[in-house]
Every structure is written in C-alpha cells, then in structure tokens.
Protein backbone atom coordinates (compact mmCIF):
# COMPACT_ATOMS: atom_id res chain seq x y z
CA UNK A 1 0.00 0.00 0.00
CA UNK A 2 0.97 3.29 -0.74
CA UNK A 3 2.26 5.83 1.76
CA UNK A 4 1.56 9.18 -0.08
CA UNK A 5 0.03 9.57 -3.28
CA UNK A 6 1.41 10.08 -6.68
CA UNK A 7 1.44 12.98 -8.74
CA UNK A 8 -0.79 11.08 -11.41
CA UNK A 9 -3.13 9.76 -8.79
CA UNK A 10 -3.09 13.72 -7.44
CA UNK A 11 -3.80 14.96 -11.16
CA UNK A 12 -6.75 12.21 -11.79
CA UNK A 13 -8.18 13.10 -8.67
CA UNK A 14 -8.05 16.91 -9.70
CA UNK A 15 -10.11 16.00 -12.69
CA UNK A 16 -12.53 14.33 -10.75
CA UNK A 17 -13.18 16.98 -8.35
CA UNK A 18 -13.61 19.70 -11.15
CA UNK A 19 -16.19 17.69 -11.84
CA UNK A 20 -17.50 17.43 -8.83
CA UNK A 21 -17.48 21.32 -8.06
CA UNK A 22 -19.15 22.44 -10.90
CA UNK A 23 -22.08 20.19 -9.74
CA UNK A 24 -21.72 21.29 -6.53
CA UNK A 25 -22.08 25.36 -7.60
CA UNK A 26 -24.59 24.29 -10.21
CA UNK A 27 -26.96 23.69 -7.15
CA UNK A 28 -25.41 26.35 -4.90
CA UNK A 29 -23.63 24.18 -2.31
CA UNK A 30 -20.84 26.16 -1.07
CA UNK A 31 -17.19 24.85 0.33
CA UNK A 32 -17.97 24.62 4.09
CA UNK A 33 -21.00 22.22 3.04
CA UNK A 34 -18.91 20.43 0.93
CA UNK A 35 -16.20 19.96 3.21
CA UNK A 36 -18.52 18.29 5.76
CA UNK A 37 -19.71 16.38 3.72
CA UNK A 38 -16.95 14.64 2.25
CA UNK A 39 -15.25 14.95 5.74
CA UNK A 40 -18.57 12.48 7.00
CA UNK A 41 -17.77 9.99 3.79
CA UNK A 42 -14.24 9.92 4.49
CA UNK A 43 -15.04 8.13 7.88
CA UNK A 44 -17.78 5.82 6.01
CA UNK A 45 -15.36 4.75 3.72
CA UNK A 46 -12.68 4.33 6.15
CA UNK A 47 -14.88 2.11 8.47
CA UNK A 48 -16.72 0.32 5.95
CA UNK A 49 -14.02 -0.94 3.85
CA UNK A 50 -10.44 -0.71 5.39
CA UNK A 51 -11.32 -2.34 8.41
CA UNK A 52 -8.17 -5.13 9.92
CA UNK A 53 -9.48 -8.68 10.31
CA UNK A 54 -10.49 -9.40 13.62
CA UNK A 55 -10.01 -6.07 14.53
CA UNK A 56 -12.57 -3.49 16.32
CA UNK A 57 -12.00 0.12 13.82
CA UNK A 58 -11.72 2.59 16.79
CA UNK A 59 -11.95 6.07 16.01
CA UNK A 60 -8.40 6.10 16.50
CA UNK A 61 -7.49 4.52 13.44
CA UNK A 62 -10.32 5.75 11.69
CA UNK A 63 -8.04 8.80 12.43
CA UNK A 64 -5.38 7.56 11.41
CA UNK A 65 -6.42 6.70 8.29
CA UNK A 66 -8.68 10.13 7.25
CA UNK A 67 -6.54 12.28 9.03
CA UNK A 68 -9.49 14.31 10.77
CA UNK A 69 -9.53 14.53 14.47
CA UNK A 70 -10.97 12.26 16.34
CA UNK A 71 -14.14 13.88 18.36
CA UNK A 72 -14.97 14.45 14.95
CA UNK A 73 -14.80 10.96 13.85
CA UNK A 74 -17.02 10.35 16.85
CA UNK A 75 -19.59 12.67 16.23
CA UNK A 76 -20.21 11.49 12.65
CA UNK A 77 -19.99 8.11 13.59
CA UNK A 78 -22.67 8.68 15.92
CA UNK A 79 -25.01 10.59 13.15
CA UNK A 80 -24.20 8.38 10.45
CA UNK A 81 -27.54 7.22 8.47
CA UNK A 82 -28.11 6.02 4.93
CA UNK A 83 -28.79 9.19 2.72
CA UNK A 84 -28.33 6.98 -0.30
CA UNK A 85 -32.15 5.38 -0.70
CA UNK A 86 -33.72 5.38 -3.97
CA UNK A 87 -36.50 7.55 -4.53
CA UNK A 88 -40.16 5.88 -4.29
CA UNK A 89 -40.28 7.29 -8.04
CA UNK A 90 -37.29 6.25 -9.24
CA UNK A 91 -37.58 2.63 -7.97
CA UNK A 92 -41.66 2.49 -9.31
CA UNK A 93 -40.62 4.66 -13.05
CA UNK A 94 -37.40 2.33 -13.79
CA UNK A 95 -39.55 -0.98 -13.13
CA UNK A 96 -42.07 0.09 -15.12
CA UNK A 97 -39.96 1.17 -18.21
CA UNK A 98 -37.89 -2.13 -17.93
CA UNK A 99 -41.32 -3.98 -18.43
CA UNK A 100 -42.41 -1.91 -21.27
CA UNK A 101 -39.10 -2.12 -23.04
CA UNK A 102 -38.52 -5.39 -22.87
CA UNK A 103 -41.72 -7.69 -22.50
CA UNK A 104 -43.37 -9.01 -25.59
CA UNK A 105 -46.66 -8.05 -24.77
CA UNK A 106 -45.75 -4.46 -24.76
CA UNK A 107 -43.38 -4.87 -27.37
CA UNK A 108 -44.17 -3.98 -31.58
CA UNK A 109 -43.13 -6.22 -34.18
CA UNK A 110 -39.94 -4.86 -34.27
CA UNK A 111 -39.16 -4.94 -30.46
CA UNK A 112 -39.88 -1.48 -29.75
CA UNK A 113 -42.17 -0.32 -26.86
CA UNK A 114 -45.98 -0.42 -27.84
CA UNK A 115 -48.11 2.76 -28.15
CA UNK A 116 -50.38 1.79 -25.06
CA UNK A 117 -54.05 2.04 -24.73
CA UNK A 118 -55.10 4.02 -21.57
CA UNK A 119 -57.35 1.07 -20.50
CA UNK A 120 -58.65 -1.82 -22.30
CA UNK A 121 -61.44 -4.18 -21.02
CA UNK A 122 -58.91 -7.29 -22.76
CA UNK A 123 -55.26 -7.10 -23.77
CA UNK A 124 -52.42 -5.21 -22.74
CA UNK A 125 -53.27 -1.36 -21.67
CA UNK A 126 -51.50 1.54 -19.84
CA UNK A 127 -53.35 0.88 -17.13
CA UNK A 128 -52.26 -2.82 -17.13
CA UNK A 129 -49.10 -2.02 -16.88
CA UNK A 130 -48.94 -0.10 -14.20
CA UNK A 131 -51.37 -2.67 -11.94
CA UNK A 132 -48.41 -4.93 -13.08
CA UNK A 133 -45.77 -3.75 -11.54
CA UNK A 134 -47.89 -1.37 -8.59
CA UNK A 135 -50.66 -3.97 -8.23
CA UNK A 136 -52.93 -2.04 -5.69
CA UNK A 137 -50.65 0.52 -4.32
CA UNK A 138 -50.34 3.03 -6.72
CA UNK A 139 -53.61 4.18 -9.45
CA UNK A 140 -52.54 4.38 -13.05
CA UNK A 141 -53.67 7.76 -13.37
CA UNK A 142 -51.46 8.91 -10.97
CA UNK A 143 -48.07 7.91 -12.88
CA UNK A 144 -49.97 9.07 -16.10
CA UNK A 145 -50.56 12.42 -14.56
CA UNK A 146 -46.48 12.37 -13.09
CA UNK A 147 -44.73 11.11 -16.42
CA UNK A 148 -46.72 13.62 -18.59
CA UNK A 149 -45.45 16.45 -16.17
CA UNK A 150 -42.04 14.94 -16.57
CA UNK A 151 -42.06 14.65 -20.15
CA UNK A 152 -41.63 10.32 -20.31
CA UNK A 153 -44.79 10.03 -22.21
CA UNK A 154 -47.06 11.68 -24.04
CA UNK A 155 -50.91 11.01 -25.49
CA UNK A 156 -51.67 10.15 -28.64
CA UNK A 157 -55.08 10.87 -29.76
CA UNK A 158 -55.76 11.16 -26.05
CA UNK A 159 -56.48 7.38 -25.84
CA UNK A 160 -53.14 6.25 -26.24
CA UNK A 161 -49.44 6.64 -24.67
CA UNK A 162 -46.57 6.50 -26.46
CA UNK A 163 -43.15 6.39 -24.26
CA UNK A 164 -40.45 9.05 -25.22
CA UNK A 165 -37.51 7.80 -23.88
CA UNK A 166 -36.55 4.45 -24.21
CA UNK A 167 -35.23 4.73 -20.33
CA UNK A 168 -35.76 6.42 -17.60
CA UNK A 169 -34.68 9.97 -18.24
CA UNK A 170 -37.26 12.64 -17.42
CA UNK A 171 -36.39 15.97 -19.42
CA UNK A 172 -37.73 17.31 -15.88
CA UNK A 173 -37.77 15.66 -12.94
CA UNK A 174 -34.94 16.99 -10.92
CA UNK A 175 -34.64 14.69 -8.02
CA UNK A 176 -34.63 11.59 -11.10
CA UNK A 177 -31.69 13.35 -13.03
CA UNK A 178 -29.68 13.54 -9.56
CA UNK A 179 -30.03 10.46 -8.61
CA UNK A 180 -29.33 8.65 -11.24
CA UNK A 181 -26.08 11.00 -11.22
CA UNK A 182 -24.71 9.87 -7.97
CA UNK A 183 -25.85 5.78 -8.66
CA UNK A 184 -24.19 6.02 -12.33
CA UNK A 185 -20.94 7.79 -11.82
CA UNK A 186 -20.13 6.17 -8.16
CA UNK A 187 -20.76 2.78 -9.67
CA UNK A 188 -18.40 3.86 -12.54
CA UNK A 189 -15.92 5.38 -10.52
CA UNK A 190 -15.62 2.07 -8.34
CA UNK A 191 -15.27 -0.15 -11.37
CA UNK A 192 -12.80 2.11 -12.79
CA UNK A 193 -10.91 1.94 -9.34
CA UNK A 194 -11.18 -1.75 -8.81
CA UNK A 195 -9.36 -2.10 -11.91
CA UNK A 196 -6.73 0.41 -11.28
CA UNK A 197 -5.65 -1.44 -7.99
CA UNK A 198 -5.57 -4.50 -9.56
CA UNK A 199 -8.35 -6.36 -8.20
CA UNK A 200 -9.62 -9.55 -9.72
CA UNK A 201 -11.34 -10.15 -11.83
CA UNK A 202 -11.10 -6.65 -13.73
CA UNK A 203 -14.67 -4.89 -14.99
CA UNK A 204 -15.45 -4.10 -18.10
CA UNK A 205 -14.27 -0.41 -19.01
CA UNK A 206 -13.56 1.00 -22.10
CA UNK A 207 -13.53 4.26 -24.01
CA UNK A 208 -13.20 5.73 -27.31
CA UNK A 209 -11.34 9.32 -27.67
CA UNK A 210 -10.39 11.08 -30.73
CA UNK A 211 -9.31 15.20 -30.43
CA UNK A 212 -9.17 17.36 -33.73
CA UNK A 213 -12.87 16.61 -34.84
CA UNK A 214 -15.23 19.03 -36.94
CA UNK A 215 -18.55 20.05 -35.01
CA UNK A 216 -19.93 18.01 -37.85
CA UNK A 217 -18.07 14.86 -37.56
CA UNK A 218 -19.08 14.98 -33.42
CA UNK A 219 -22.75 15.90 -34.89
CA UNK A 220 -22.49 12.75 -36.62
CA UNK A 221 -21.09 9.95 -33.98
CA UNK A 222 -23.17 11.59 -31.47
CA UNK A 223 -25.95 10.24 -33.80
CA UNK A 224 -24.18 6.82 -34.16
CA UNK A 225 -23.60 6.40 -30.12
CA UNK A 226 -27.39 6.99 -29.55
CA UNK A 227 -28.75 4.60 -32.32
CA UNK A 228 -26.37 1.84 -31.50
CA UNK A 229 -25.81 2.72 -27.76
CA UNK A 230 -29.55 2.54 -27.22
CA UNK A 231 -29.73 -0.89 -29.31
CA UNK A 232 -27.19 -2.26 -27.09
CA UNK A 233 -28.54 -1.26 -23.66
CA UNK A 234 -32.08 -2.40 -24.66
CA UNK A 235 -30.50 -6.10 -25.83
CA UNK A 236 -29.00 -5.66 -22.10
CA UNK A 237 -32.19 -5.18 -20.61
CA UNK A 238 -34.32 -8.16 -22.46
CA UNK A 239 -31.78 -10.67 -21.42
CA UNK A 240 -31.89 -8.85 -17.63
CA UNK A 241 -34.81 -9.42 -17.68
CA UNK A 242 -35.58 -12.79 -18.75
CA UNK A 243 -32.31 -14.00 -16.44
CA UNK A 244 -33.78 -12.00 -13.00
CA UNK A 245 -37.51 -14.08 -13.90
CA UNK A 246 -35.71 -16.89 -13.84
CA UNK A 247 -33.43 -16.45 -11.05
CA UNK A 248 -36.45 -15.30 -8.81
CA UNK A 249 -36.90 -19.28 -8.95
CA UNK A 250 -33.88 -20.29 -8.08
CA UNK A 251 -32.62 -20.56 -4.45
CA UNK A 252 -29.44 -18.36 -4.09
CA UNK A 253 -27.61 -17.71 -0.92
CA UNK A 254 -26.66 -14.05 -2.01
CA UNK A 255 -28.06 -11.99 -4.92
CA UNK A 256 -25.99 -9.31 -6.95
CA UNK A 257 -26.81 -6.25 -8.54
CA UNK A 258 -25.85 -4.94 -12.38
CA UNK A 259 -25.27 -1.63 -13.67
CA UNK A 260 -24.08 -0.91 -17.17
CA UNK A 261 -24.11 2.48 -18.65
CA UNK A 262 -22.60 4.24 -21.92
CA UNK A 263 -22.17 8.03 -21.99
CA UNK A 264 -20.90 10.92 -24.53
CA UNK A 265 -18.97 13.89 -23.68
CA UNK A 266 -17.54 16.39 -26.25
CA UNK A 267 -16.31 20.26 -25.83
CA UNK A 268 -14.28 22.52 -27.72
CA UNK A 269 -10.58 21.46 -27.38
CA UNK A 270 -9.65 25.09 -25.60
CA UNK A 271 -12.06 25.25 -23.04
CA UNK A 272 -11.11 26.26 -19.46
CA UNK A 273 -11.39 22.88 -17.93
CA UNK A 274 -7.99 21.61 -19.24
CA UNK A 275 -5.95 24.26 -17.52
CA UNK A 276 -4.49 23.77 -14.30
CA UNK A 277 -4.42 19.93 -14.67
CA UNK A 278 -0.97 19.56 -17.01
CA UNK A 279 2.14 19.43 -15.98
C-alpha cells in the first residue's frame, strides 16, 4: 500500500473533483457544506471498507487513516444514516420502463415499446401495466398524470401513450436526473478503481477518444452512439430481464446487482477545464 500519493493519482483526482465542483455550484452548495460532507464519507469509507481482520476500527485509526480529528470521527460516527435510498419514483418509473421495453406483450413487431391504450377491457393497456408492476398501491392515473409532467410520455389521440424515452430519463424531474447522477458515476468510478488497484477479476471499461474533430463529424457519432448505444442497452435489458424471472426461482444464498451504462462527452478542445491539470 501506498504511503503518499502520486502525482498522477493527485492529477486524476483533480479531474474528478472539477467535476465534482461544478455540480456542486450548479446547485449552490458552497465549500464549508462540501467539506462536511466529504469529511462524513471519508469516515464511512474508512470504516466500511479498510477495516483489519479481527479487529474493532476505533476512532483512532479511523483517524489515522482520514486524518481528521478524532471527536470528529465520533460525532459522525454517531449521526451516520443512509442518505443513499432510492426515490419511491425512481424505484416504481425504472420498473415500469424495464417492463415496457422489454416484454413481448408491450413490445411492436420490431421490439420497440408499444403505443399503449389508456385502459382496455382485454389485452395489454397503460393501465395494465402499471397494476403490473404497482398492483394495488399506486392508481394508473397517478403515474400518467407524473410522467406527462415529466415529459416520459405523451398522449396520442388522447387514448393512447406513447413512451419518449426508451429509459428512464425525465427531461424534468430533478430529483430523477440527480439520482441517477450519484448511482451512475459512483458505480463507474468504483469499477474504474477496482481495476486500477488490480483487483480480480477486472470490470469491463472502455472508451473511445479522438481530439481534432469538426462540429460536424461529433454531430455525426453523437448520432451513431445513440442509435447503436440505445440498441445495445435495450439487448441488455431483455436478457436482464428474462435471467432476473428466472433467477427469482432459483434458491441463491446471495443476490448481486448490475449496472451498465454508456455516456458521450464532447467540448471545444480550448475550453477552461484543461488548464491547471498539465504538468
């Protein structure tokens, strides 16, 4: 193990947290916020997963390891709670969308999600699909009335309802857009990290970058990436599916979650974010 870091560990981290800030100011949270809170996962992180074997993790070597004092190890040891719970929308919206997208009976011919009937007295229906997935809990007219705020679906003759997005991505649900934020890039960031500290077996993680590119060459892989990225994550999703229905049936002393995700960025070559981070 390391003592110190290195200066390329100290530069990738710098990249990160520019990152990070900009989120951060995006949403108005300020340094002394920020601090405490990355002060509080500091200690999580410490005492969840650099523990000894067989050995009690005291606040003294929690100090040890973070560096921060001590009575303030103990005082967010004592407040520590799980922030990290999906929202009751989230969990419902993604479950829903997963069955659309990928179950035969809401499929077309050509595997793409059915334009849904508000109700039908036989057959598959909006409505159906919601008592599918909610059963009683939840009325269909209540996610009808949330996803057209958010811009998932939209009504087609005002009998039918045609989904927008083939996942999960309200153009304006807020608390949906950050969450999925945190969940995607912290699972990203710890397969990235796995790999760089050469645990076995590696995850999958690749990347394609090319510099010197026309707006009009990035106009058209952008196009590319979302026709064959979609195509990809939706093949992902049918055989998810069909492997979670059967492993519902099968006895399993521990059960493991997936998350696979492809992304885009692109900006002009001099923008401000490169300086400061050479060298």
């Amino acid at each position: 193990m390391k003592l110190a870091p290195t200066k390329a560990v100290i530069i990738a981290i710098r990249k990160i947290l520019r990152g990070l800030v900009r989120f951060a100011l995006n949403f108005r949270m300020a340094y002394p916020q920020m601090a405490e809170l990355l002060k509080s996962v500091y200690v999580e992180v410490a005492e969840d997963e650099f523990s000894l074997p067989k050995k009690v993790q005291t606040d003294s070597r929690l100090s040890l390891l973070t560096g921060i004092y001590r009575k303030d190890i103990k005082r967010i040891r004592e407040q520590r709670k799980d922030d990290d719970e999906m929202p009751f929308s989230v969990n419902v919206g993604g479950k829903l969308v997963s069955r659309w997208t990928s179950v035969k009976e809401y499929q077309d011919e050509q595997g793409n999600p059915r334009q849904l009937p508000l109700k039908s007295t036989s057959g598959v229906s909006f409505a159906k699909l919601v008592k599918d997935i909610c059963k009683q809990d939840i009325r269909p007219n209540v996610i009808l009335d949330e996803w057209l705020d958010l811009g998932v679906i939209s009504l087609v003759n005002k009998d039918f309802v045609k989904l927008n997005q083939q996942a999960f991505i309200p153009s304006k649900g807020n608390d949906e857009k950050v969450f999925f934020l945190g969940h995607n890039l912290s699972d990203h960031l710890s397969a990235a990290t796995h790999n760089v500290i050469g645990e076995q077996p590696p995850f999958f993680e690749r990347c394609v970058y090319y510099d010197g590119l026309s707006e009009e060459s990035v106009a058209e892989l952008k196009a590319l990436i979302e026709e064959k990225g979609m195509e990809t994550l939706l093949a992902v999703n049918d055989v998810a599916m069909k492997l979670k229905t059967q492993d519902i049936a099968r006895p399993s002393p521990e059960k493991h979650r997936l998350d696979i995700g492809l992304y885009m960025f692109h900006e002009g070559e001099q923008k401000k974010s490169d300086q400061g981070i050479k060298g």
